[in-house]
Each structure stands twice: as structure tokens, then as C-alpha cells.
C-alpha atoms as a PDB file:
ATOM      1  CA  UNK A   1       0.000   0.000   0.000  1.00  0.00           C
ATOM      2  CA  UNK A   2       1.444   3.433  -0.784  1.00  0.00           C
ATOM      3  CA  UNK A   3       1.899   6.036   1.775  1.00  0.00           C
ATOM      4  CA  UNK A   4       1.129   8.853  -0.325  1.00  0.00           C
ATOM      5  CA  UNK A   5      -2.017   9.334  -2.202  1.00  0.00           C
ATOM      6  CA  UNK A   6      -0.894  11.581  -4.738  1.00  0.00           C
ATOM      7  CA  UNK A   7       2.148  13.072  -6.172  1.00  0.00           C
ATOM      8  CA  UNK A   8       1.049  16.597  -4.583  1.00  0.00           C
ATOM      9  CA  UNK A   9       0.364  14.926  -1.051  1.00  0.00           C
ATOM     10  CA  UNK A  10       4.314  14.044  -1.072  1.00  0.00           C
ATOM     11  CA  UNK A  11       5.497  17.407  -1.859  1.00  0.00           C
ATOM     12  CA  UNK A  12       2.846  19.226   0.596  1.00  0.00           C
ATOM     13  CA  UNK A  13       3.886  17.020   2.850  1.00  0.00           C
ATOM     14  CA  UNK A  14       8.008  17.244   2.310  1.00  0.00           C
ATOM     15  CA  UNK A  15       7.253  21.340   2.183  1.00  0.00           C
ATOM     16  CA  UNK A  16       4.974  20.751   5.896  1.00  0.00           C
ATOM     17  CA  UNK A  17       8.303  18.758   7.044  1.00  0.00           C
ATOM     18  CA  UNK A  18      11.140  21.632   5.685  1.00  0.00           C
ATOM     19  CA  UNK A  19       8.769  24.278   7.372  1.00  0.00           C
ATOM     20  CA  UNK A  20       8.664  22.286  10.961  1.00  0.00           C
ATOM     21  CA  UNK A  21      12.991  21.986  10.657  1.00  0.00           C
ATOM     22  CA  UNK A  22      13.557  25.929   9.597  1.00  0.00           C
ATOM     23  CA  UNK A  23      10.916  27.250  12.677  1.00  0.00           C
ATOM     24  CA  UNK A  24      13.266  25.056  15.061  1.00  0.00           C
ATOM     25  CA  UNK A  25      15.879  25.753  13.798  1.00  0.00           C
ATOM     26  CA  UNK A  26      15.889  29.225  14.320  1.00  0.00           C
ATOM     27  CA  UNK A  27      14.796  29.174  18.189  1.00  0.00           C
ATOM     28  CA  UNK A  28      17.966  29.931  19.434  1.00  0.00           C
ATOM     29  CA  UNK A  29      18.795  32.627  16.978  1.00  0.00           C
ATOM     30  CA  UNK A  30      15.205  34.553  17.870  1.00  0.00           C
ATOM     31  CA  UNK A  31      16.394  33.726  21.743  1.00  0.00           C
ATOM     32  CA  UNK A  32      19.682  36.059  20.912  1.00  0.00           C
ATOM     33  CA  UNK A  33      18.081  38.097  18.714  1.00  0.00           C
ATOM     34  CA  UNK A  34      15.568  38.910  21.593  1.00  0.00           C
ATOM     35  CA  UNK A  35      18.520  39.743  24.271  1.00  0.00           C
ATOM     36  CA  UNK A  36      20.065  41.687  22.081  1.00  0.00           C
ATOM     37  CA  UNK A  37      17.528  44.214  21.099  1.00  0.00           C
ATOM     38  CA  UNK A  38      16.038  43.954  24.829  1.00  0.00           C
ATOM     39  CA  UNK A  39      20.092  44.995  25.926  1.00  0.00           C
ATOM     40  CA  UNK A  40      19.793  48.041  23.572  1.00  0.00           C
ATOM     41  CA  UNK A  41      16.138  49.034  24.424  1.00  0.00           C
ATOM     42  CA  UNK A  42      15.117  48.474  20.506  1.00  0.00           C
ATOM     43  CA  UNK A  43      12.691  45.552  21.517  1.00  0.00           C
ATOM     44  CA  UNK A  44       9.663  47.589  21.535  1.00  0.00           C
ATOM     45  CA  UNK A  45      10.744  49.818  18.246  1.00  0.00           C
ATOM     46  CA  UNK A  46      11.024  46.403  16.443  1.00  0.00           C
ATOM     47  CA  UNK A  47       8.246  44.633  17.336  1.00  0.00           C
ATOM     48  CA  UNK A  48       6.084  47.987  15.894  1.00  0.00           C
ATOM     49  CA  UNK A  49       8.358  48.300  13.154  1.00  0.00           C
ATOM     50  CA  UNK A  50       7.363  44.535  12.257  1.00  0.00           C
ATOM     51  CA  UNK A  51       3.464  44.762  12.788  1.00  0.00           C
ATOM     52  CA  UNK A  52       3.465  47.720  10.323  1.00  0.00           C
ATOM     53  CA  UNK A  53       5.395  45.514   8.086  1.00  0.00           C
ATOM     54  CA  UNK A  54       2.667  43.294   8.198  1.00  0.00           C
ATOM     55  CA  UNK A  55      -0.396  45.211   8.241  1.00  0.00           C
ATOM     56  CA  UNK A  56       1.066  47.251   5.508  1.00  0.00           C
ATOM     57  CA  UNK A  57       1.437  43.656   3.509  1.00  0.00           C
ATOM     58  CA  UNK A  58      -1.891  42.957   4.051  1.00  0.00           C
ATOM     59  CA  UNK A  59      -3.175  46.383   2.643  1.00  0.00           C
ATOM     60  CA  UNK A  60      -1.586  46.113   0.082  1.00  0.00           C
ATOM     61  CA  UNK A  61      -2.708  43.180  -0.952  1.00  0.00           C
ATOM     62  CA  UNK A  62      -5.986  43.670  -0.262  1.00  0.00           C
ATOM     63  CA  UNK A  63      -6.010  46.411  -2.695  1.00  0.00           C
ATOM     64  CA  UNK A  64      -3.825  44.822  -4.987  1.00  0.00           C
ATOM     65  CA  UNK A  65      -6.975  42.682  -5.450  1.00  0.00           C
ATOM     66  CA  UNK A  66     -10.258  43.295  -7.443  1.00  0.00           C
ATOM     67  CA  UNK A  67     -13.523  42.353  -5.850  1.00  0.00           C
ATOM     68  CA  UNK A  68     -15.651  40.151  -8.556  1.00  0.00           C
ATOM     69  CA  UNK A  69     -18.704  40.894  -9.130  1.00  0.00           C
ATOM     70  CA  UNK A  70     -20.009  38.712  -6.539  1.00  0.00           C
ATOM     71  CA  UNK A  71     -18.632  40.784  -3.744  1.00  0.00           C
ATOM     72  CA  UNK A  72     -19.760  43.658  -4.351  1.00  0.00           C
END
């Protein structure tokens, strides 16, 4: 019996796998990353630096985007 489905499934699945290793991978660097902006007071600057990083990705994308005709 196969343990894959489909061709896809693998790859999802080998993609699910790489994304598990580089998020653990990286736990110590955030760790030092974190003490060093927290030595230098920059924590707080960062962290709002990065959450207009995102909200100004998701703008953008939103309007990027045209509503069908549905949506409207």
C-alpha cells in the first residue's frame, strides 16, 4: 500500500516537514536576537516596526486585489 495518495500529497507534505525543521531551527537565533535588542532598548521599536510591516502587507494586498462581481 502506498503512503502517499498523490504526487502533490508528497510534496505538501516534504514542504509541511522543511517548514517544521527551519521554525526550530531558528529558536535559538530569535532567543539572541531577543537579548540583544532587549540589551539596547530596541525591543519595543522592532516589534512595531514589524506589525506595520505586516499590516502594511496585508493592505496592500488587499487592494492589490479586485472584488468580482459577486462581492460587491
Amino acid at each position: 500500500m502506498p503512503t502517499f495518495t498523490f504526487k502533490r500529497e508528497r510534496g505538501l507534505w516534504f514542504w509541511a516537514l522543511a517548514l517544521v525543521v527551519a521554525i526550530y531551527s531558528t529558536l535559538t537565533l530569535a532567543g539572541t536576537l531577543a537579548g540583544f535588542l532587549r540589551d539596547r532598548n530596541l525591543l519595543d521599536a522592532s516589534f512595531g516596526f514589524g506589525l506595520l510591516v505586516v499590516v502594511t502587507v496585508i493592505v496592500g494586498s488587499g487592494v492589490r486585489r479586485q472584488p468580482g462581481r459577486r462581492e460587491y
